[in-house]
Each structure stands twice: as structure tokens, then as C-alpha cells.
PDB file of N, CA and C in Angstrom:
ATOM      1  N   UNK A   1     -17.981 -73.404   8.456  1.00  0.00           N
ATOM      2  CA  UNK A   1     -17.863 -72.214   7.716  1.00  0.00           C
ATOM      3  C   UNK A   1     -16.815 -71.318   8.359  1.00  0.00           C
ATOM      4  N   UNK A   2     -16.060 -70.648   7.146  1.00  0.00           N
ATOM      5  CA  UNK A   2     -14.897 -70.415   7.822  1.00  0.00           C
ATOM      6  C   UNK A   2     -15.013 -68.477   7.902  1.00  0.00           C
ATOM      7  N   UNK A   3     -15.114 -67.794   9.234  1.00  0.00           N
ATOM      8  CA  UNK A   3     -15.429 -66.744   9.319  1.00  0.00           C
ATOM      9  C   UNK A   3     -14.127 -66.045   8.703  1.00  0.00           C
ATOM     10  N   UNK A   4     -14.616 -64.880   8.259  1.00  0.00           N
ATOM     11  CA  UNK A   4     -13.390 -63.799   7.530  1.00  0.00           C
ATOM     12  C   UNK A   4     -13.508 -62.364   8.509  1.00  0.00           C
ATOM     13  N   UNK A   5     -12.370 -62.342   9.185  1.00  0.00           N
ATOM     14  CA  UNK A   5     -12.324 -61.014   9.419  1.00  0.00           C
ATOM     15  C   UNK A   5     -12.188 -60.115   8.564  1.00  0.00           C
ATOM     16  N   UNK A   6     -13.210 -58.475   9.181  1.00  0.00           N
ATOM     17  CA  UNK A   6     -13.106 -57.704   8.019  1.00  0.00           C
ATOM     18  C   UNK A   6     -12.478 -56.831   8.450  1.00  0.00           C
ATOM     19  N   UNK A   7     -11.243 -56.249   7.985  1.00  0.00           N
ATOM     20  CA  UNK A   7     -10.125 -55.530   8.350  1.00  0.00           C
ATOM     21  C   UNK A   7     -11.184 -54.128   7.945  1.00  0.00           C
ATOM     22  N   UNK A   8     -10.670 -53.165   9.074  1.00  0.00           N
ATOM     23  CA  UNK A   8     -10.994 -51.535   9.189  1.00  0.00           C
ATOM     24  C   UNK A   8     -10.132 -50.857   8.077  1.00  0.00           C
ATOM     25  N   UNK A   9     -10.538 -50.080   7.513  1.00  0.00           N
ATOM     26  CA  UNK A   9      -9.388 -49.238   6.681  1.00  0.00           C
ATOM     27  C   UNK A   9      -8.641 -48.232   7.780  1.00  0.00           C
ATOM     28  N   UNK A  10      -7.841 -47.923   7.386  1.00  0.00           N
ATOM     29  CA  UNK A  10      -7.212 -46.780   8.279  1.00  0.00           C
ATOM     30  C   UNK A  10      -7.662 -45.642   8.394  1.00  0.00           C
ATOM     31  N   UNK A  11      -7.785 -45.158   9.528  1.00  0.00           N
ATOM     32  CA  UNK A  11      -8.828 -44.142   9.782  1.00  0.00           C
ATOM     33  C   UNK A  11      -8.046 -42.551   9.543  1.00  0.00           C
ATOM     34  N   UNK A  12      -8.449 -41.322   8.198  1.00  0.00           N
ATOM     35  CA  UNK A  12      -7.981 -40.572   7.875  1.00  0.00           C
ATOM     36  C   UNK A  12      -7.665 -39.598   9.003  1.00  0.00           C
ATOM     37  N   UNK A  13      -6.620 -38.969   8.986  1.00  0.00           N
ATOM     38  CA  UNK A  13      -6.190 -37.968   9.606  1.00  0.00           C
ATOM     39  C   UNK A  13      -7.344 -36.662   9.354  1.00  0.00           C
ATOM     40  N   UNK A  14      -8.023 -36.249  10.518  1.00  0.00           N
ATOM     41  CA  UNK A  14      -8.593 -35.376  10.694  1.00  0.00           C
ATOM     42  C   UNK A  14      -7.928 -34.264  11.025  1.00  0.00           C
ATOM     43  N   UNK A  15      -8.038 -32.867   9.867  1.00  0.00           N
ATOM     44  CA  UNK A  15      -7.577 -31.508  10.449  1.00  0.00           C
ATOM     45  C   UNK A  15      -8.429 -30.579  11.489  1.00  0.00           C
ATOM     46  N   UNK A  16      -7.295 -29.974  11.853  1.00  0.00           N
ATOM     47  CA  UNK A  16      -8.292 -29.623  13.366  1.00  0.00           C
ATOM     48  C   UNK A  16      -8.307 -27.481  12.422  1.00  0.00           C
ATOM     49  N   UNK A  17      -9.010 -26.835  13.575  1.00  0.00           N
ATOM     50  CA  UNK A  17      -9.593 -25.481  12.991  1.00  0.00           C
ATOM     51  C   UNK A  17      -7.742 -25.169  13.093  1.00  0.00           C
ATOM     52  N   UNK A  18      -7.134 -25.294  13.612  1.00  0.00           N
ATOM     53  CA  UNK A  18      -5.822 -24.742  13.401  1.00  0.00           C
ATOM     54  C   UNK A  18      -5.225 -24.544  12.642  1.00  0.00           C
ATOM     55  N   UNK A  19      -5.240 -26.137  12.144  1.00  0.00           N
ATOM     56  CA  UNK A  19      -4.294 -26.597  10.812  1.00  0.00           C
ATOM     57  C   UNK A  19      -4.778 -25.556   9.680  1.00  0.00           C
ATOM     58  N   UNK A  20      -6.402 -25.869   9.448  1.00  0.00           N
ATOM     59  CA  UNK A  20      -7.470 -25.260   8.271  1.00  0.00           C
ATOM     60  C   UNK A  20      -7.149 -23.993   8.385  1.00  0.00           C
ATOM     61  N   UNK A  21      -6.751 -23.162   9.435  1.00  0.00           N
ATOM     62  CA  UNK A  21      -6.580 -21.895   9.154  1.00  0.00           C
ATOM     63  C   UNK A  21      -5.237 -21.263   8.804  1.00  0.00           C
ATOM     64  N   UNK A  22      -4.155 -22.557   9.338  1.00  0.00           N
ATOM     65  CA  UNK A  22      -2.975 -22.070   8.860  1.00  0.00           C
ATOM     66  C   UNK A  22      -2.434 -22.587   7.450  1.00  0.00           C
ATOM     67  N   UNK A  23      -3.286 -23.422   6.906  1.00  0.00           N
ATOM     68  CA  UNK A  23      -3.293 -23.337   5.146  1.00  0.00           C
ATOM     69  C   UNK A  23      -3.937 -22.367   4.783  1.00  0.00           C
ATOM     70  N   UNK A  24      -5.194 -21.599   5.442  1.00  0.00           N
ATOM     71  CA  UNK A  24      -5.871 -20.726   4.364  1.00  0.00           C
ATOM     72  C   UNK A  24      -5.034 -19.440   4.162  1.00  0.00           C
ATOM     73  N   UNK A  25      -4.236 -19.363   5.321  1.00  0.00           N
ATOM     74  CA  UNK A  25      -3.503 -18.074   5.755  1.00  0.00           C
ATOM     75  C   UNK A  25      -2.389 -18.462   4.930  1.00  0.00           C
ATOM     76  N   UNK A  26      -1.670 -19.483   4.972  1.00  0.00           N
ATOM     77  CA  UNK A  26      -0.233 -19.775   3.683  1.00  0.00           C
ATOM     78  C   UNK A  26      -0.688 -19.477   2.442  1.00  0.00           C
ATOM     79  N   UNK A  27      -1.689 -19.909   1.742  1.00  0.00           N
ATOM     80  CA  UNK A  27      -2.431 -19.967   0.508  1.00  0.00           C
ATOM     81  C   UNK A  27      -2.565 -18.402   0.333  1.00  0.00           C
ATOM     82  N   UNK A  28      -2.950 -17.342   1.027  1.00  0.00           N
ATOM     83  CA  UNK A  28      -3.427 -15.928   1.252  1.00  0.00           C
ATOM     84  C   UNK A  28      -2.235 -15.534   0.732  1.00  0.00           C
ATOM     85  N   UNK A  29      -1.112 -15.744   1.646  1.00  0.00           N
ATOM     86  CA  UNK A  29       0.000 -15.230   1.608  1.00  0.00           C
ATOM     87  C   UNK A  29       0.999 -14.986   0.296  1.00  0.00           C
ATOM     88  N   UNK A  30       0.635 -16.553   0.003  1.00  0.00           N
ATOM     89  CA  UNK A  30       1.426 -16.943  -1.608  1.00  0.00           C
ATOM     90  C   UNK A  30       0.668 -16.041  -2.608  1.00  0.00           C
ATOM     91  N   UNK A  31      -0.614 -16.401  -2.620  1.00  0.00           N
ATOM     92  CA  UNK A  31      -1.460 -15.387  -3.678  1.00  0.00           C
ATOM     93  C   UNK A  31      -0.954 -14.113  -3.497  1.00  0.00           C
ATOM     94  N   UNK A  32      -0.921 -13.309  -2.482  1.00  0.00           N
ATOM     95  CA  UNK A  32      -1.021 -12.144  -2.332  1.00  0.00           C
ATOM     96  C   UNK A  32       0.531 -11.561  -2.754  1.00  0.00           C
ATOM     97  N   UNK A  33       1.468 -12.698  -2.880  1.00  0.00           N
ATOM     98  CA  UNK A  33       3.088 -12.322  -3.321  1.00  0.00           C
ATOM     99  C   UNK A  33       2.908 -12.728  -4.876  1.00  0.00           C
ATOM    100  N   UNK A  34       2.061 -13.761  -4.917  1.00  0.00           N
ATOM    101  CA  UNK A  34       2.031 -13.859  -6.402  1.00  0.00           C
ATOM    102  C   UNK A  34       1.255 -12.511  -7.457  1.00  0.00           C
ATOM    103  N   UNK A  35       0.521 -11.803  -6.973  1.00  0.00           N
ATOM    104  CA  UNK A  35      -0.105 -10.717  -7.191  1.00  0.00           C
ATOM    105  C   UNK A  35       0.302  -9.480  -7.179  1.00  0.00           C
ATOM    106  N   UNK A  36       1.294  -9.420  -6.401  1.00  0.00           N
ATOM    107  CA  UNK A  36       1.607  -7.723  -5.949  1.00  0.00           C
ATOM    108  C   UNK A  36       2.315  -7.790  -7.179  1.00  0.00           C
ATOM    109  N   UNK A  37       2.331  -6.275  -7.127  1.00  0.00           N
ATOM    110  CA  UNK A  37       3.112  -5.638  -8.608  1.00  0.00           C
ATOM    111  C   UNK A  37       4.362  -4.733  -7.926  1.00  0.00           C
ATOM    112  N   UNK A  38       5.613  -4.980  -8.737  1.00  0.00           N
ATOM    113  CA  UNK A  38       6.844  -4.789  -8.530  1.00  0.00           C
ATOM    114  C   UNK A  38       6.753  -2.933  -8.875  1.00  0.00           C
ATOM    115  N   UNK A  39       7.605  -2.422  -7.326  1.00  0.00           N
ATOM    116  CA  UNK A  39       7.066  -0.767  -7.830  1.00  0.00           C
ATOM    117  C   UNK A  39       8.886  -0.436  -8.095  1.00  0.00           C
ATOM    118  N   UNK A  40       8.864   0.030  -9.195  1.00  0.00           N
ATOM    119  CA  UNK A  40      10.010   0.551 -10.083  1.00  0.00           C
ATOM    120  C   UNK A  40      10.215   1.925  -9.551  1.00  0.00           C
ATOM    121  N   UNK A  41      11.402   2.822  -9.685  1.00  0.00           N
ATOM    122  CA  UNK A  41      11.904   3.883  -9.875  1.00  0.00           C
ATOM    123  C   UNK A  41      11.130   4.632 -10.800  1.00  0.00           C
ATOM    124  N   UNK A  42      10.813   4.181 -11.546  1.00  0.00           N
ATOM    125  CA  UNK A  42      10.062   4.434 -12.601  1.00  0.00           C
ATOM    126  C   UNK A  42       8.513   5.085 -12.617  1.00  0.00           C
ATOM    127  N   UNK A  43       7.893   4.298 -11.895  1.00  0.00           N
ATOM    128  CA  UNK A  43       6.531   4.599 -11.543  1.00  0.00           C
ATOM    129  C   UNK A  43       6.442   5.242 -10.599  1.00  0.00           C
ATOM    130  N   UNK A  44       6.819   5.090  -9.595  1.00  0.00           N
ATOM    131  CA  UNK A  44       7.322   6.216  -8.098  1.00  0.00           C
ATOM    132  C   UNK A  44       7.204   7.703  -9.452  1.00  0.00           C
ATOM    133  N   UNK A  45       8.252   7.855  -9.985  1.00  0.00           N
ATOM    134  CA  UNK A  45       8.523   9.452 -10.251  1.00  0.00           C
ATOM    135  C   UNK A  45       7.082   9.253 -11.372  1.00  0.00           C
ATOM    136  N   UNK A  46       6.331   8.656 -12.161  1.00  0.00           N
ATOM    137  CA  UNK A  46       5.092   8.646 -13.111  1.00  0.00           C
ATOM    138  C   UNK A  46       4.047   9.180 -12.331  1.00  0.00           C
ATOM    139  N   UNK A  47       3.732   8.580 -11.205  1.00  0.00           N
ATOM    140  CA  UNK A  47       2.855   9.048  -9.895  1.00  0.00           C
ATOM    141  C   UNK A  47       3.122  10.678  -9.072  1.00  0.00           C
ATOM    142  N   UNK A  48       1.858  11.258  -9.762  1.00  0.00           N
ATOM    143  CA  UNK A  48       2.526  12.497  -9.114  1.00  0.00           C
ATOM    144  C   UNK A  48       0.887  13.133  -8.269  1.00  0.00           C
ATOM    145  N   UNK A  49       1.299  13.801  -7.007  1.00  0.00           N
ATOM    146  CA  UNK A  49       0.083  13.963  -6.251  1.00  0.00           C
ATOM    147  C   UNK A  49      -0.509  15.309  -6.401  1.00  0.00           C
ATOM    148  N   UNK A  50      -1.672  15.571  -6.456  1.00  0.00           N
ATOM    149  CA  UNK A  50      -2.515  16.928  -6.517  1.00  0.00           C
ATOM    150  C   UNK A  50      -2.230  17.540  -5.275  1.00  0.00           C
ATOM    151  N   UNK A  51      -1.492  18.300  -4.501  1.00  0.00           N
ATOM    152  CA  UNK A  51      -1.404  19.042  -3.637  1.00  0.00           C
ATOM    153  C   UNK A  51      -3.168  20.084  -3.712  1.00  0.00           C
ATOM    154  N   UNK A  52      -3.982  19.979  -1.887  1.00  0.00           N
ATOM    155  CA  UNK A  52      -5.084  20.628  -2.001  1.00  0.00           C
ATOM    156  C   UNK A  52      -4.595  22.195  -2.036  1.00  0.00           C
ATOM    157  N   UNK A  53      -5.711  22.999  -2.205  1.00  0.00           N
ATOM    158  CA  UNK A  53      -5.607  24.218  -2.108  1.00  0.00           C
ATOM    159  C   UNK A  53      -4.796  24.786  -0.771  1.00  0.00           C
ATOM    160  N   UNK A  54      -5.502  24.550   0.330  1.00  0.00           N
ATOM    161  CA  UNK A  54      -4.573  24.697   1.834  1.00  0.00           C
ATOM    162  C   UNK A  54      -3.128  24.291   1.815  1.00  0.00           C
ATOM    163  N   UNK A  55      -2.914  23.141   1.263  1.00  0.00           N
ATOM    164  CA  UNK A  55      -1.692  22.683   1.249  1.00  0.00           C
ATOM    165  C   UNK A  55      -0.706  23.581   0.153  1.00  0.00           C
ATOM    166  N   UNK A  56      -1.266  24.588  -0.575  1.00  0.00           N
ATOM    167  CA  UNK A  56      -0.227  25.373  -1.490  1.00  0.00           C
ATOM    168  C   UNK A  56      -0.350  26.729  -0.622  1.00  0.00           C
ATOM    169  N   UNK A  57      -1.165  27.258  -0.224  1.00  0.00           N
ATOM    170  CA  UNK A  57      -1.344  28.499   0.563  1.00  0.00           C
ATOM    171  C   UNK A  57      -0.582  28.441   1.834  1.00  0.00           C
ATOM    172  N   UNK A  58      -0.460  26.952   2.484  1.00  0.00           N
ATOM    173  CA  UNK A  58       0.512  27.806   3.525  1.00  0.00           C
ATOM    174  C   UNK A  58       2.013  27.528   3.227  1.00  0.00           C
ATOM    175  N   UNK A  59       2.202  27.014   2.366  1.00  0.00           N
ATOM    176  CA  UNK A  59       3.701  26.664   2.059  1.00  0.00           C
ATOM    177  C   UNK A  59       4.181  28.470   0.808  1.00  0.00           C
ATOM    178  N   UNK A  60       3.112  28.561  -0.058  1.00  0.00           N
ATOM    179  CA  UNK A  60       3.223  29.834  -0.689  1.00  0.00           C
ATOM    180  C   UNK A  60       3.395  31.054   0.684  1.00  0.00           C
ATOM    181  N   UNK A  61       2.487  30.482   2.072  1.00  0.00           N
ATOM    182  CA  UNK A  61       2.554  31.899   2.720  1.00  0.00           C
ATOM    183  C   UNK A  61       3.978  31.960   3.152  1.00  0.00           C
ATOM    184  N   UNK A  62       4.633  30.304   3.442  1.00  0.00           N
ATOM    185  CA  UNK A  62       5.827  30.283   4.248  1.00  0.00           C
ATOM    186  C   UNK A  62       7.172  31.126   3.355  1.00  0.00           C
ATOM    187  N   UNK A  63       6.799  30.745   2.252  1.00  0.00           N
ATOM    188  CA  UNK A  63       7.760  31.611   1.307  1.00  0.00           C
ATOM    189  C   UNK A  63       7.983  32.962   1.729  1.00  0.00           C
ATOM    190  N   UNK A  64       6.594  33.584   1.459  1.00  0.00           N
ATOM    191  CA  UNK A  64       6.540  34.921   1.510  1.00  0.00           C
ATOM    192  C   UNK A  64       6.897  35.425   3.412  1.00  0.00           C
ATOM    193  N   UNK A  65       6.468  34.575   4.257  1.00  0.00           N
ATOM    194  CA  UNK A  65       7.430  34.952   4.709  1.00  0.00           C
ATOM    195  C   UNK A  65       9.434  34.632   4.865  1.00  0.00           C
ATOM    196  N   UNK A  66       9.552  34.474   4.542  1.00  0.00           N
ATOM    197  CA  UNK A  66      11.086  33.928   4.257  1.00  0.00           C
ATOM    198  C   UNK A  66      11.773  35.035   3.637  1.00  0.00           C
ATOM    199  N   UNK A  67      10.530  35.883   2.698  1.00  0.00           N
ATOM    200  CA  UNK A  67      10.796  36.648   1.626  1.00  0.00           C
ATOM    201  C   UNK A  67      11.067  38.202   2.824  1.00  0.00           C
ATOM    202  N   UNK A  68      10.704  38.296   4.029  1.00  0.00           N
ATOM    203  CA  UNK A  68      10.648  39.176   4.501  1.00  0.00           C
ATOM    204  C   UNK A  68       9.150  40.118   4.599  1.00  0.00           C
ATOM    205  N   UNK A  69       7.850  39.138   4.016  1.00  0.00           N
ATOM    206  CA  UNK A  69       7.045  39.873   4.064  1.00  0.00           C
ATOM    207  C   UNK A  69       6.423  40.644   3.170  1.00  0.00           C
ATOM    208  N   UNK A  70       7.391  41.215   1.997  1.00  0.00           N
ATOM    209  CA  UNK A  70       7.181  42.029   1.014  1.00  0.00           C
ATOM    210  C   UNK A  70       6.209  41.712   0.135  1.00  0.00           C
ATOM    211  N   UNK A  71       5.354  42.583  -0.026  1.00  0.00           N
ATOM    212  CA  UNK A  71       4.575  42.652  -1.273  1.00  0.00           C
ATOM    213  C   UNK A  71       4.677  42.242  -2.369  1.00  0.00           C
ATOM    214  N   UNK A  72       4.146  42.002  -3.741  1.00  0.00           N
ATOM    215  CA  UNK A  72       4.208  42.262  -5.070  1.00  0.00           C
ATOM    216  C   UNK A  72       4.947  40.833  -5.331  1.00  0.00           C
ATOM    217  N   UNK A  73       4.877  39.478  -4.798  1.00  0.00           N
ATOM    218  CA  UNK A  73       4.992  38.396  -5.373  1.00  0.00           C
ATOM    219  C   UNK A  73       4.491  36.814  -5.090  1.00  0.00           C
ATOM    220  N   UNK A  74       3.636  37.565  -4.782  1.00  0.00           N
ATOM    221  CA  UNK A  74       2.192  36.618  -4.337  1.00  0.00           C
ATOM    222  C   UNK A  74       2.297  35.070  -5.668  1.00  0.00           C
ATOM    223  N   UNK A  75       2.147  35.504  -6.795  1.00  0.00           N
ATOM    224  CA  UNK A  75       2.066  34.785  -7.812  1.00  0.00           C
ATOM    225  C   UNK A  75       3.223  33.941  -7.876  1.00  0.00           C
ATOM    226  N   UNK A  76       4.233  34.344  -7.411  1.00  0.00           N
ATOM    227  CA  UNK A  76       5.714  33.378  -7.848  1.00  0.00           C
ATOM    228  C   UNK A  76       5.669  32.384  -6.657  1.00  0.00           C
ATOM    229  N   UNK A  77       5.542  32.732  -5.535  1.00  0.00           N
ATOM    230  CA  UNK A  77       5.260  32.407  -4.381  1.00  0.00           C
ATOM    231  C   UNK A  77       4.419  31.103  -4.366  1.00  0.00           C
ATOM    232  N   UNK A  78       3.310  31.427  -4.870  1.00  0.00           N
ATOM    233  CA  UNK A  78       2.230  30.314  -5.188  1.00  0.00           C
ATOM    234  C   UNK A  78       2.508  29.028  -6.085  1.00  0.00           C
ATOM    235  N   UNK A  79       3.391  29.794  -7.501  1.00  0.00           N
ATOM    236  CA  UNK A  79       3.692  28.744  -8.480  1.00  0.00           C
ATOM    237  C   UNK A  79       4.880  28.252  -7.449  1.00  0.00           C
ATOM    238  N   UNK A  80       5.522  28.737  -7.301  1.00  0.00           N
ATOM    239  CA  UNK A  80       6.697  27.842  -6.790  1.00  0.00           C
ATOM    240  C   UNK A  80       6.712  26.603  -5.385  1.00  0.00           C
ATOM    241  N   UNK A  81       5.077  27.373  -4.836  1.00  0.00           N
ATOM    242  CA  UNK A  81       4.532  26.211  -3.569  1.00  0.00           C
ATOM    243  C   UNK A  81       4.332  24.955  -4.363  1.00  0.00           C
ATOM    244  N   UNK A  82       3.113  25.372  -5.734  1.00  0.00           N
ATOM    245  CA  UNK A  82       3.016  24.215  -6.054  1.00  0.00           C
ATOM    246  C   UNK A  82       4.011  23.363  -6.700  1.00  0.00           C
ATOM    247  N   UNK A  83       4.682  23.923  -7.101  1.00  0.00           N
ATOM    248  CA  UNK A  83       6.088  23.048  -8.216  1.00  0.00           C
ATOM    249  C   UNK A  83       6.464  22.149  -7.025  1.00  0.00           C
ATOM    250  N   UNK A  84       6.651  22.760  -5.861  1.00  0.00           N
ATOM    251  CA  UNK A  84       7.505  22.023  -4.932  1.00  0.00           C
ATOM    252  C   UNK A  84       6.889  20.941  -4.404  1.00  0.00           C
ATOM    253  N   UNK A  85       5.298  21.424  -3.870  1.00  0.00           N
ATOM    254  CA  UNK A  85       4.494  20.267  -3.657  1.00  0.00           C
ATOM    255  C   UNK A  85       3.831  19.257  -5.010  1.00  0.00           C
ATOM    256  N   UNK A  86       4.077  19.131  -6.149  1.00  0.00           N
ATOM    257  CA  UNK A  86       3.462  18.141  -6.899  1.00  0.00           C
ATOM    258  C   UNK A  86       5.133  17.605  -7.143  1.00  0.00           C
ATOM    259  N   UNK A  87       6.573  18.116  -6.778  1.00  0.00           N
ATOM    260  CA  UNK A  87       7.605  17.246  -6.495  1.00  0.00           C
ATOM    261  C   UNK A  87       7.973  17.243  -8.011  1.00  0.00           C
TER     262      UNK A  87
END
């Protein structure tokens, strides 16, 4: 009787924690370029920020002083903090 050797298959390449993490991290990467959204000229100036209360009072106070101090334009002072801060 004629014996048959039984040939091994080739034994698969095992990934080590390295490899596995530097595909999950390529894969991350691609998604995360495939995802982002392209920011236009456009949307920049659409986007406009609420300046807080503090943040108009001391830029309105900086006016008024600039103004020399003077009285009686408190109100222009203020609108014009905020115009400047919502840009």
C-alpha cells in the first residue's frame, strides 16, 4: 500500500496589533477626508457670531473712551461695538 503524503496548506500570514491598528487608523483617515465638507468664502461670511453682552460693553466702553470721555453717546457707541463685533 502505497502511502500519500499529505501536503500542509500554507500557513496564512498573521497580522500583528500594529498592522490592525495602522489600517484602522488609514481607514479613519480616508473616511474622515471623505466626509469633511469643503468651507467656501461663502459660508465663512453666512456664519455670523452672537457677540456676549461683556463682549459689546467693553469694546462700546473702549470707544467712548477714544471719544474723549464725553457724554451723550452711549447708544452709538454700543450699536457700533456690536456692528463691529458680529463683523
Amino acid at each position: 500500500m502505497a502511502e500519500t503524503e499529505k501536503k500542509k496548506a500554507p500557513a496564512k500570514a498573521v497580522k500583528t496589533a500594529a498592522k490592525k491598528t495602522a489600517v484602522k487608523t488609514a481607514a479613519t483617515k480616508t473616511a474622515a477626508v471623505k466626509t469633511a465638507k469643503p468651507k467656501t468664502a461663502a459660508m465663512k461670511v453666512a456664519t455670523k457670531t452672537v457677540p456676549t453682552h461683556a463682549e459689546v460693553a467693553a469694546l462700546a466702553h473702549k470707544f467712548w473712551q477714544e471719544r474723549g470721555g464725553h457724554h451723550g453717546s452711549d447708544a452709538h457707541d454700543w450699536l457700533r461695538a456690536e456692528k463691529e463685533l458680529k463683523g
